[in-house]
Protein backbone atom coordinates (compact mmCIF):
# COMPACT_ATOMS: atom_id res chain seq x y z
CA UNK A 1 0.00 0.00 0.00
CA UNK A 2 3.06 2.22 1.25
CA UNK A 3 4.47 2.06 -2.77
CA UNK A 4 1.26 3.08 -4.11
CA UNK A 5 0.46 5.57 -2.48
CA UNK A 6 4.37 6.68 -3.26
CA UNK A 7 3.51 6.60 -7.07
CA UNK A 8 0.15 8.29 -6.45
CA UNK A 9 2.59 11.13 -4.70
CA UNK A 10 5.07 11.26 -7.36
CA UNK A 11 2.64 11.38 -9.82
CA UNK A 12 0.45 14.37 -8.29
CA UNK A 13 3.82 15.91 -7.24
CA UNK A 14 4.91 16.22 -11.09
CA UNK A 15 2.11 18.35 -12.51
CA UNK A 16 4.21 21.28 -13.58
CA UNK A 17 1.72 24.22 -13.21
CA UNK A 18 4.24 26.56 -15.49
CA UNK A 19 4.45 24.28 -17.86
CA UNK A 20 1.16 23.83 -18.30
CA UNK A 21 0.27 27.36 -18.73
CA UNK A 22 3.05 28.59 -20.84
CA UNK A 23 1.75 25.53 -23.43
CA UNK A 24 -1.94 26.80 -23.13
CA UNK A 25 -0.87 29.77 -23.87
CA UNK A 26 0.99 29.22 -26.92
CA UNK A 27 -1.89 26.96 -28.43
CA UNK A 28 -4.44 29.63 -27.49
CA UNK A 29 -2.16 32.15 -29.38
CA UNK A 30 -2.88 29.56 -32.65
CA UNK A 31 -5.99 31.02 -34.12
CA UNK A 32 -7.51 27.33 -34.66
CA UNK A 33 -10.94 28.09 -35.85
CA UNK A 34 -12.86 24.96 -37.03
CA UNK A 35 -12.31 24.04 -40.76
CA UNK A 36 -9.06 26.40 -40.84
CA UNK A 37 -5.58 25.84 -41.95
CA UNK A 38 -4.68 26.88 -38.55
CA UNK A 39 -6.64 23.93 -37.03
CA UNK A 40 -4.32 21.64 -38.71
CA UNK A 41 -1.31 23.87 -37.82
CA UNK A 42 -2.17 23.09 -34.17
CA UNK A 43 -2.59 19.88 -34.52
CA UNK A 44 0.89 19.56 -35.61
CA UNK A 45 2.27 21.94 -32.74
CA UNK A 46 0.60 19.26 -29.83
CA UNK A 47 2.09 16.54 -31.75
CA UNK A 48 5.31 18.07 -31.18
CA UNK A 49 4.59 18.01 -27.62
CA UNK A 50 3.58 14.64 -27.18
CA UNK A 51 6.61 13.73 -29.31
CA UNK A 52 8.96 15.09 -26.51
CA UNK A 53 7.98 13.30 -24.14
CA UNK A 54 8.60 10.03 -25.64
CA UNK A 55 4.83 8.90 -26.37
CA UNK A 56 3.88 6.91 -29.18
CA UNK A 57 2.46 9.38 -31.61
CA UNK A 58 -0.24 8.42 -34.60
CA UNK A 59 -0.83 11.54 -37.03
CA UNK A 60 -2.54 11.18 -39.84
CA UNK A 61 -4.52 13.33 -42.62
CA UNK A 62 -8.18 12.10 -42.17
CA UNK A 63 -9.89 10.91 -45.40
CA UNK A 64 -12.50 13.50 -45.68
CA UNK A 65 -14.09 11.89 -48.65
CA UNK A 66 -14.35 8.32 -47.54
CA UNK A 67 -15.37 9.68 -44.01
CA UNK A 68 -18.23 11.59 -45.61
CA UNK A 69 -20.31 8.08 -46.43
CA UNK A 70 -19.78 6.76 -43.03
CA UNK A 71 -23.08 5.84 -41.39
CA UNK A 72 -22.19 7.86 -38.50
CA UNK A 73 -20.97 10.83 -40.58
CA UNK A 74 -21.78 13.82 -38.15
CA UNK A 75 -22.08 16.92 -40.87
CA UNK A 76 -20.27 19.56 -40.88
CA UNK A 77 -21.09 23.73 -40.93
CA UNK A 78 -17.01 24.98 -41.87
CA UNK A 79 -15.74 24.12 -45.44
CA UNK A 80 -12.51 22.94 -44.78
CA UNK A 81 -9.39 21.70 -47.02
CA UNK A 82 -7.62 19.46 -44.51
CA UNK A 83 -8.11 17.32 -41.24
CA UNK A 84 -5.52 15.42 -38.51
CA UNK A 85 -6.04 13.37 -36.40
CA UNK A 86 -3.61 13.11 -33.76
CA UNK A 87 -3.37 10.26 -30.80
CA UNK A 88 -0.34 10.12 -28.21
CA UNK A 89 0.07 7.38 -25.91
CA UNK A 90 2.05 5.21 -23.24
CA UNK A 91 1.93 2.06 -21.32
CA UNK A 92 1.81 -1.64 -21.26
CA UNK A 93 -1.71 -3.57 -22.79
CA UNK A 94 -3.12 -3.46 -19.20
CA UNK A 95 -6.74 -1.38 -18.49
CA UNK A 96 -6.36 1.73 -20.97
CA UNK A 97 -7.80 5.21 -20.51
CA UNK A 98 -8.52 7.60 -23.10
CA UNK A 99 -8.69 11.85 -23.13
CA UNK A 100 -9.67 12.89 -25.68
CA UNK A 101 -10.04 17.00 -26.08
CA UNK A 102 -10.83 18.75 -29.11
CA UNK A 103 -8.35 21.59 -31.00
CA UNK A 104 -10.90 23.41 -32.91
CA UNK A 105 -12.57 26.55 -31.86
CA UNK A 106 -15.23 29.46 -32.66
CA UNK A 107 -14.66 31.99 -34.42
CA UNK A 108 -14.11 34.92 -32.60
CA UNK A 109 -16.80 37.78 -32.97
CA UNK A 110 -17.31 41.09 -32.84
CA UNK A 111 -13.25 42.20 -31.58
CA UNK A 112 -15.19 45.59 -29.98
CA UNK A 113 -16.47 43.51 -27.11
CA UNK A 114 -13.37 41.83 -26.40
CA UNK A 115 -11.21 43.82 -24.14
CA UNK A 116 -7.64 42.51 -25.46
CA UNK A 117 -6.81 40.54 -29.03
CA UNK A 118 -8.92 37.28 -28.80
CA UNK A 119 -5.67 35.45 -30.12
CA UNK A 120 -2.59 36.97 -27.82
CA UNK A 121 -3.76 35.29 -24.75
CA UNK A 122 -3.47 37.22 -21.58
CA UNK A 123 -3.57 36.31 -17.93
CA UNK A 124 -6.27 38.68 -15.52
CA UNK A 125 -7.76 37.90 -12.39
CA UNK A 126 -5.82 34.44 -11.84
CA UNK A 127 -7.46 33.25 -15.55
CA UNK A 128 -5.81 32.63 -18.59
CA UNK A 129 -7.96 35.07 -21.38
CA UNK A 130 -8.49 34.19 -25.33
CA UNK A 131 -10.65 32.72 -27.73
CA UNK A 132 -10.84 28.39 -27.21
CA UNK A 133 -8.69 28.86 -23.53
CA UNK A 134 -12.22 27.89 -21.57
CA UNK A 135 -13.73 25.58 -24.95
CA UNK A 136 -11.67 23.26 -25.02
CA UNK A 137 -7.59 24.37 -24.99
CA UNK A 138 -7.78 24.15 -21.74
CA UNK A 139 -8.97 21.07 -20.59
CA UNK A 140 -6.64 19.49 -23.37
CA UNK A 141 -3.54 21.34 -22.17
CA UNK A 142 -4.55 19.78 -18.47
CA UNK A 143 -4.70 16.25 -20.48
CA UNK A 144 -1.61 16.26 -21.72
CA UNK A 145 -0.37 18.15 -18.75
CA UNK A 146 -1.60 14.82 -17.30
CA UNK A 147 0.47 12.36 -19.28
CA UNK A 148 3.53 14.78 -18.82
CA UNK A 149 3.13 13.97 -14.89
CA UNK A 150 3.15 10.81 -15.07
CA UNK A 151 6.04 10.28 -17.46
CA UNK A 152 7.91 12.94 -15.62
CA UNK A 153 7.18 10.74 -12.29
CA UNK A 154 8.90 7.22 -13.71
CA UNK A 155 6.12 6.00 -12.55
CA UNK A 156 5.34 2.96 -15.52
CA UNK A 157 2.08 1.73 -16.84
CA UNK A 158 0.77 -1.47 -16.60
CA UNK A 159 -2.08 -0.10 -19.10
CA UNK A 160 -2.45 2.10 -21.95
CA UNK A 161 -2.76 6.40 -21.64
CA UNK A 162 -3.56 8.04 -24.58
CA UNK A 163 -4.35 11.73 -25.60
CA UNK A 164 -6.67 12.16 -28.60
CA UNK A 165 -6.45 15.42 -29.71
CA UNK A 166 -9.26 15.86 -32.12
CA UNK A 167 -10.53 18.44 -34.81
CA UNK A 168 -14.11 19.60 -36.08
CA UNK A 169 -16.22 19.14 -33.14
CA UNK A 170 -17.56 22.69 -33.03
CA UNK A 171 -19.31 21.40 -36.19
CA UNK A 172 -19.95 18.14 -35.70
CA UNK A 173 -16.95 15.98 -34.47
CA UNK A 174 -15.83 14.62 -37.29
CA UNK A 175 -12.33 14.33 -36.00
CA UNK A 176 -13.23 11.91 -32.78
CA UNK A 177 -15.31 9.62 -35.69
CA UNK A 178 -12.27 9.23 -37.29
CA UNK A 179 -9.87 8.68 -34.60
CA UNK A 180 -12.68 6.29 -33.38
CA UNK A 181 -12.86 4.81 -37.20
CA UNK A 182 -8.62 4.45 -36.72
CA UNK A 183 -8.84 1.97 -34.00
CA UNK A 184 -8.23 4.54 -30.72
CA UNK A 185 -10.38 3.80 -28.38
CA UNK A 186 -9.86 2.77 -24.42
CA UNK A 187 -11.61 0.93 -21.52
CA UNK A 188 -13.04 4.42 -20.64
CA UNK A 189 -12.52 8.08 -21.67
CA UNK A 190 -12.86 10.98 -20.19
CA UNK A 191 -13.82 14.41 -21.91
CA UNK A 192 -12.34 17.73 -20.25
CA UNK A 193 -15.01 20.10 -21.41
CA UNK A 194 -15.43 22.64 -19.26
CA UNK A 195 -18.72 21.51 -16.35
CA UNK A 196 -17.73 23.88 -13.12
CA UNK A 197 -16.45 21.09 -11.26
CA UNK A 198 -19.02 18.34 -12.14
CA UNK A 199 -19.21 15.05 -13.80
CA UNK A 200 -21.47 15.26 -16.95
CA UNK A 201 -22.63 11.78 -17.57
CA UNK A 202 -24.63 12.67 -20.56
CA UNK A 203 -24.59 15.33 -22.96
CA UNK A 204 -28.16 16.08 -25.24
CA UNK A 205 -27.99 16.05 -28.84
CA UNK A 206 -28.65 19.19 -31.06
CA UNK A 207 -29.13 19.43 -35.02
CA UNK A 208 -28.69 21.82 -37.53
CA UNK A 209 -31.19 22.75 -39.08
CA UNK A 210 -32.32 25.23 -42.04
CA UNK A 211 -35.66 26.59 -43.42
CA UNK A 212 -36.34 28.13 -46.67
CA UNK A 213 -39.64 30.37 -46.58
CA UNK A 214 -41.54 31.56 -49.83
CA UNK A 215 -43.17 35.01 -49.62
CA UNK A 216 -44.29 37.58 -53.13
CA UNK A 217 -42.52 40.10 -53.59
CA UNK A 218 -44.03 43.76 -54.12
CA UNK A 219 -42.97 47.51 -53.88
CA UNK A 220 -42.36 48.57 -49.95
CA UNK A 221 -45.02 51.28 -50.95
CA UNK A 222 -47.67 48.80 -52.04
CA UNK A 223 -46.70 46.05 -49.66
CA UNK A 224 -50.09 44.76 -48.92
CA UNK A 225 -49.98 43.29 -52.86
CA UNK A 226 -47.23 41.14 -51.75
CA UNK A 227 -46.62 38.52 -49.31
CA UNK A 228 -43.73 39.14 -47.00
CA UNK A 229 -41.87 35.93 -46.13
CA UNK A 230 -40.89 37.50 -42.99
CA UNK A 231 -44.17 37.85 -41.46
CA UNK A 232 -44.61 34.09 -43.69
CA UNK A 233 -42.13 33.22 -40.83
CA UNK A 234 -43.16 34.33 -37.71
CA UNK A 235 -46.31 31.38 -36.91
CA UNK A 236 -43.66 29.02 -37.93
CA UNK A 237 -41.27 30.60 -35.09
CA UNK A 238 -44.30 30.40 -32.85
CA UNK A 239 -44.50 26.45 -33.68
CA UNK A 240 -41.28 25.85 -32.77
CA UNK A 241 -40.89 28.56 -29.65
CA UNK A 242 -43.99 25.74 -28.24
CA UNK A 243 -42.58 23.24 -29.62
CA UNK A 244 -38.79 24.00 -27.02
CA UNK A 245 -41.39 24.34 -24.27
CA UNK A 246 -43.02 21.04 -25.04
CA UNK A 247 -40.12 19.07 -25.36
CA UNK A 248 -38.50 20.80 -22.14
CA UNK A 249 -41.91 20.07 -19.80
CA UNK A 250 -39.92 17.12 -18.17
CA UNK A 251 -36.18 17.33 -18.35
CA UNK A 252 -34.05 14.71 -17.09
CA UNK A 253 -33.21 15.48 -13.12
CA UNK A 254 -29.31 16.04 -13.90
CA UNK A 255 -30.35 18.71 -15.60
CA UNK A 256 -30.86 20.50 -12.27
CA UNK A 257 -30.90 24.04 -12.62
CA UNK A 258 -31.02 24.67 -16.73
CA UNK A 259 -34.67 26.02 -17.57
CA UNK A 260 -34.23 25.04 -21.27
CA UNK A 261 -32.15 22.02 -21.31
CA UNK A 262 -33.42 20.67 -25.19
CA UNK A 263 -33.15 24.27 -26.77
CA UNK A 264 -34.21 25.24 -29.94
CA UNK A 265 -32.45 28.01 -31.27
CA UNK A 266 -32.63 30.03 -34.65
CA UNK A 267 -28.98 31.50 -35.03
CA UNK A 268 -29.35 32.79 -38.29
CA UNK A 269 -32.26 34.57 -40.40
CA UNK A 270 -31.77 36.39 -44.10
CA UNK A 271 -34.68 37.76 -45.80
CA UNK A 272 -35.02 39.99 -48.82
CA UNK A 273 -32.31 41.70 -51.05
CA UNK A 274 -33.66 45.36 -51.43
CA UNK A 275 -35.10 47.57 -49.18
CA UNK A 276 -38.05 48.73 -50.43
CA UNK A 277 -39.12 45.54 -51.75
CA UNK A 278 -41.56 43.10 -49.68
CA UNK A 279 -39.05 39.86 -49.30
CA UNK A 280 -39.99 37.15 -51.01
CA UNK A 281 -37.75 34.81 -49.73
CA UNK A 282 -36.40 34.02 -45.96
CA UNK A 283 -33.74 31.85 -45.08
CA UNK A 284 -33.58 30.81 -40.93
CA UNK A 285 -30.92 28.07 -39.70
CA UNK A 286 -30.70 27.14 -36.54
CA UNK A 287 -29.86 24.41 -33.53
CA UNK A 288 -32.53 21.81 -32.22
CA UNK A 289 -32.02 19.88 -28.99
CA UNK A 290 -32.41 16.11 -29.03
CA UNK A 291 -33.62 14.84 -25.59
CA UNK A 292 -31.47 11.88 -24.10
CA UNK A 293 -32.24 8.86 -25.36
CA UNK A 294 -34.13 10.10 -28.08
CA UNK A 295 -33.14 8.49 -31.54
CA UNK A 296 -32.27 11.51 -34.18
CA UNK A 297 -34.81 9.86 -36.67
CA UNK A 298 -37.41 10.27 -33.76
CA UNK A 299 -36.16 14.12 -33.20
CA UNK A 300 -36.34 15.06 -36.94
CA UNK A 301 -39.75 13.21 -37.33
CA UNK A 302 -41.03 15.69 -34.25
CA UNK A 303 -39.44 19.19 -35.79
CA UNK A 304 -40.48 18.25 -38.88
CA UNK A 305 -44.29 17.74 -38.08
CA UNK A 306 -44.14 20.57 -36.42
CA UNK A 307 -43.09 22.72 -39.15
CA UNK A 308 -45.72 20.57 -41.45
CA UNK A 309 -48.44 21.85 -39.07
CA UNK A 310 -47.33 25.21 -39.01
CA UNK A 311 -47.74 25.39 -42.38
CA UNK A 312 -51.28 24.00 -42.98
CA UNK A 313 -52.76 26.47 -40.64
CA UNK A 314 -51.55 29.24 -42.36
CA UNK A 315 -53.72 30.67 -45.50
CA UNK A 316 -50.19 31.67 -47.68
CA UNK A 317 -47.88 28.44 -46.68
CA UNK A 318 -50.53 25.83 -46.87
CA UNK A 319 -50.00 26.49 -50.43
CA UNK A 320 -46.27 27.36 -50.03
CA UNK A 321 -44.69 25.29 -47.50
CA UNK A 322 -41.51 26.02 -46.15
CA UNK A 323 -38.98 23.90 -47.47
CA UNK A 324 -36.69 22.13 -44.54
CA UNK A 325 -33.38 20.63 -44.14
CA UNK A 326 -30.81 18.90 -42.09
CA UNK A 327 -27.96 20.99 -42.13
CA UNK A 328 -24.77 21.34 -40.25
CA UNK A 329 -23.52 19.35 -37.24
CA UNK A 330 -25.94 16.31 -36.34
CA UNK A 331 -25.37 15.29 -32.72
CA UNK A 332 -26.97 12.30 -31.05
CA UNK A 333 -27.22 12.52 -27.40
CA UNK A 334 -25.33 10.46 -25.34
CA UNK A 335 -24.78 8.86 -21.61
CA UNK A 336 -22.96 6.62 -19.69
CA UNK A 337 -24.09 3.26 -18.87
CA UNK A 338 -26.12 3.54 -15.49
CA UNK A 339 -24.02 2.39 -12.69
CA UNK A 340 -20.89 2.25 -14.90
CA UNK A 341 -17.81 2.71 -12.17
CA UNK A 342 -16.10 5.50 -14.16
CA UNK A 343 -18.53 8.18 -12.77
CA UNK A 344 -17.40 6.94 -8.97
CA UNK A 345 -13.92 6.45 -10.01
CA UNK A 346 -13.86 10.06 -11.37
CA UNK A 347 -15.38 11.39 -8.48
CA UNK A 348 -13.18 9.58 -5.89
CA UNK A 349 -9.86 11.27 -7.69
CA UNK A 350 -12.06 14.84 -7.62
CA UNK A 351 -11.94 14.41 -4.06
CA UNK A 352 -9.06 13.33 -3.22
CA UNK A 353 -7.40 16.41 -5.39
CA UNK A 354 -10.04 19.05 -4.54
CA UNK A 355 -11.49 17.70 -1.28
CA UNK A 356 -15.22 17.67 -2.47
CA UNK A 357 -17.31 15.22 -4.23
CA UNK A 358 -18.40 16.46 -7.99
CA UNK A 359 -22.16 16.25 -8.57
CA UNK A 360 -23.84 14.00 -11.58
CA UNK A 361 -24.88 16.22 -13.93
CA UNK A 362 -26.03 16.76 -17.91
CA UNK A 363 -25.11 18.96 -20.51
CA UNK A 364 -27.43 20.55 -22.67
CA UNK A 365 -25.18 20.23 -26.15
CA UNK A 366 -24.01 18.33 -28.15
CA UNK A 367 -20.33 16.61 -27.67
CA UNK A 368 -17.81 14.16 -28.83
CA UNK A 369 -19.43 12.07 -25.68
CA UNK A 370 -21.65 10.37 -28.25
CA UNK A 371 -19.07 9.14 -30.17
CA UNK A 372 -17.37 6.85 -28.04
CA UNK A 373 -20.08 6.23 -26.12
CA UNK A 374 -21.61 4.76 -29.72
CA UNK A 375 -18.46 2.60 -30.00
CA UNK A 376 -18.52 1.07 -26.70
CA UNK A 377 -16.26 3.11 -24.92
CA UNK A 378 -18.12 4.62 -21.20
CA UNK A 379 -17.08 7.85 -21.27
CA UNK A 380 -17.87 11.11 -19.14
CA UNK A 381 -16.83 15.06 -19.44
CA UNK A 382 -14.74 16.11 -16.02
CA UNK A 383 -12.95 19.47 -16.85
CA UNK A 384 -11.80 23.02 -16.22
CA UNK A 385 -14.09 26.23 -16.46
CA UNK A 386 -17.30 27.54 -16.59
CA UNK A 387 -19.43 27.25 -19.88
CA UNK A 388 -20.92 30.42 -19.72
CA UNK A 389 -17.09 31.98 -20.77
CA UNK A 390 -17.70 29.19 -24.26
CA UNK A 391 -17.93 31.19 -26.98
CA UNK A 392 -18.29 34.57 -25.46
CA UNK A 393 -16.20 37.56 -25.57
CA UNK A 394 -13.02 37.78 -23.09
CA UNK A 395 -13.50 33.77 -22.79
CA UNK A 396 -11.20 32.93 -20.20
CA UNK A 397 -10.38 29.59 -17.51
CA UNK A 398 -9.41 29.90 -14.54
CA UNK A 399 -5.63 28.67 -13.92
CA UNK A 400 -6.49 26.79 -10.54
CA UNK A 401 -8.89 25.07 -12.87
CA UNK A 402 -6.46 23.50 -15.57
CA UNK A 403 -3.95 22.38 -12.74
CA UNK A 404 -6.52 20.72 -10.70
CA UNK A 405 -7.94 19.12 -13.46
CA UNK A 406 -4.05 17.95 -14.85
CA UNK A 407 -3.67 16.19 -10.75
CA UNK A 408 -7.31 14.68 -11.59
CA UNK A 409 -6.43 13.13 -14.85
CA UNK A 410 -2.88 12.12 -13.73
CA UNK A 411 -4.53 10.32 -10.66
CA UNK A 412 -7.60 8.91 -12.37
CA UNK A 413 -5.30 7.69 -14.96
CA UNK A 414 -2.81 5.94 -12.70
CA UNK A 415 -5.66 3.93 -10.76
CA UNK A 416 -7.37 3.35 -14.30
CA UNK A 417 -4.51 1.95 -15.90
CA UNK A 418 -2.19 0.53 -13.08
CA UNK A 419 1.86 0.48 -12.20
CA UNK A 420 4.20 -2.14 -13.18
């Protein structure tokens, strides 16, 4: 008992805290927004990383073609030229853990509500501050910080570590399919998405979406002649603003605190192409939460009658119904297997790094979660920040976050995978 708790010691001992924020740093300063050449370019700059410290390291340009007939093909919103996938690892072929973090992030907005460049990250208020430092950079800097403990402690493997670093799954995840696809995957895996110190067992599902409305167009100053597809639009919004309620009457209890849990969200509306003329066309795309559990043919079939009933109850689009379509990212839900032992496992090396037991909880998006949990691997999302800083201006995690979460990681994965 005396030796392991020695390794478990040596282990926590070697999380380098400098280290760890100096490299999220420099791969927050890479502008990796989903689908661009920079993505890749980070990809390449971890792999140099995991290269140092002596993993085994699998890169690889992903197959976008013959990935795009896969049954499980996810979509995809960003055009993109290139994809890598990237997997470091280390150990024997004992118990094997996989973290997995993705590279890719959002673009970064409007730059006059950011209060320093979104891409020179800075450090304020004990936080590190830039675009993708809170979604994900820095729960996969606190992975591989992880692995860099426990190589850096001597301690050996009896199992198998590995970080996936993974591309595309701000718009979809096509990156974890295909290191999935490429034979990675692990007794277990654990996701370090940011949850505010709690252990999401589940994430919901959410689909892209778009709808095409037909209006007549007129002049502005004889607009009753036409048919505006803007105001075509609006019971169709209603539909689907009852619809969210509906679907959110009875949300699963890890859920606990989120009011809208399933949202349904139009992100994007275009209508018209002259002022003065009535618009005789509307475009709206949007997001649409899939409930746990819920098969995305079963989703689609709901949305879709929805929109189908909007339509017949309206004089103009009765005759003119909109026109819908999948678009974008399509995310299943997913969830652990009930009473699986990674949820207590995880929580046991939360508490004895923090001190307090992490709650169960759920997150209302879509994640890489369904991915391995669709290829048989249990997997849960344990990591650093808050998701209100994901995708919003000054984004920013918390430094006490990403080291607490690296000692987590490095202690889960020692008890996961085992000394020799």
């Amino acid at each position: 008992m005396s030796d392991w708790l020695d390794a478990e010691a040596r282990v926590l001992d070697a999380v380098d805290e400098c280290w760890t924020i100096d490299r999220l740093r420099d791969l927050v300063a890479i502008p990796s927004v989903t689908g661009s050449d920079a993505e890749s370019a980070a990809q390449h700059y971890v792999a140099g990383w995991l290269t140092d410290l002596g993993l085994d390291v699998d890169l690889w340009p992903i197959d976008l073609v013959a990935l795009s007939v896969d049954p499980q093909w996810p979509g995809q919103e960003a055009a993109r030229r290139q994809a890598w996938g990237l997997v470091g690892s280390i150990g024997g072929d004992g118990p094997s853990l996989a973290l997995s973090g993705h590279i890719d992030v959002v673009p970064a907005g409007d730059l006059a509500q950011w209060t320093s460049d979104p891409f020179e990250p800075t450090i304020r208020d004990d936080a590190v501050v830039g675009r993708g430092a809170c979604d994900m950079k820095g729960g996969l800097v606190a992975a591989v910080a992880a692995v860099a403990a426990i190589v850096r402690s001597g301690v050996p493997l009896a199992g198998r570590l590995a970080v996936h670093s993974v591309v595309s799954e701000e718009d979809g995840g096509l990156g974890a399919l295909a290191t999935i696809r490429r034979g990675h995957v692990a007794d277990a895996c654990v996701i370090p998405e940011p949850t505010d110190g709690a252990v999401l067992t589940a994430s919901a599902g959410a689909l892209g979406f778009r709808l095409t409305v037909p209006g007549r167009s007129a002049h502005g100053a004889r607009r009753t002649e036409g048919i505006s597809a803007f105001e075509a639009f609006l019971p169709v919004h209603r539909a689907l603003l009852e619809l969210e309620r509906s679907r959110n009457a009875e949300p699963d209890p890890r859920f606990a605190g989120l009011v809208v849990p399933y949202a349904l969200s139009i992100g994007k509306v275009s209508a018209g192409d002259w002022a003065s003329t009535v618009p005789d066309l509307l475009v709206a795309e949007g997001r649409y939460g899939v409930q746990l559990g819920e098969p995305v043919s079963a989703a689609r079939a709901v949305f879709e009658a929805c929109v189908a009933a909007a339509c017949a109850r309206d004089p103009w689009l009765a005759d003119h119904p909109v026109r819908m379509e999948w678009a974008g990212g399509q995310y299943a839900s997913g969830t652990l297997p009930a009473g699986h032992r990674l949820l207590a496992d995880v929580q046991a090396a939360v508490e004895d790094v923090t001190g307090a037991v992490p709650p169960e909880r759920a997150g209302p998006y879509g994640s890489d979660l369904r991915h391995y949990a669709a290829a048989g691997v249990p997997t849960v999302h344990y990591g650093p920040g808050d998701l209100r800083w994901a995708h919003a201006p000054d984004e920013r995690v918390p430094i006490a976050d990403v080291v607490s979460t690296a000692r987590v990681l490095a202690l889960l994965a020692l008890r996961t995978c085992g000394a020799r």
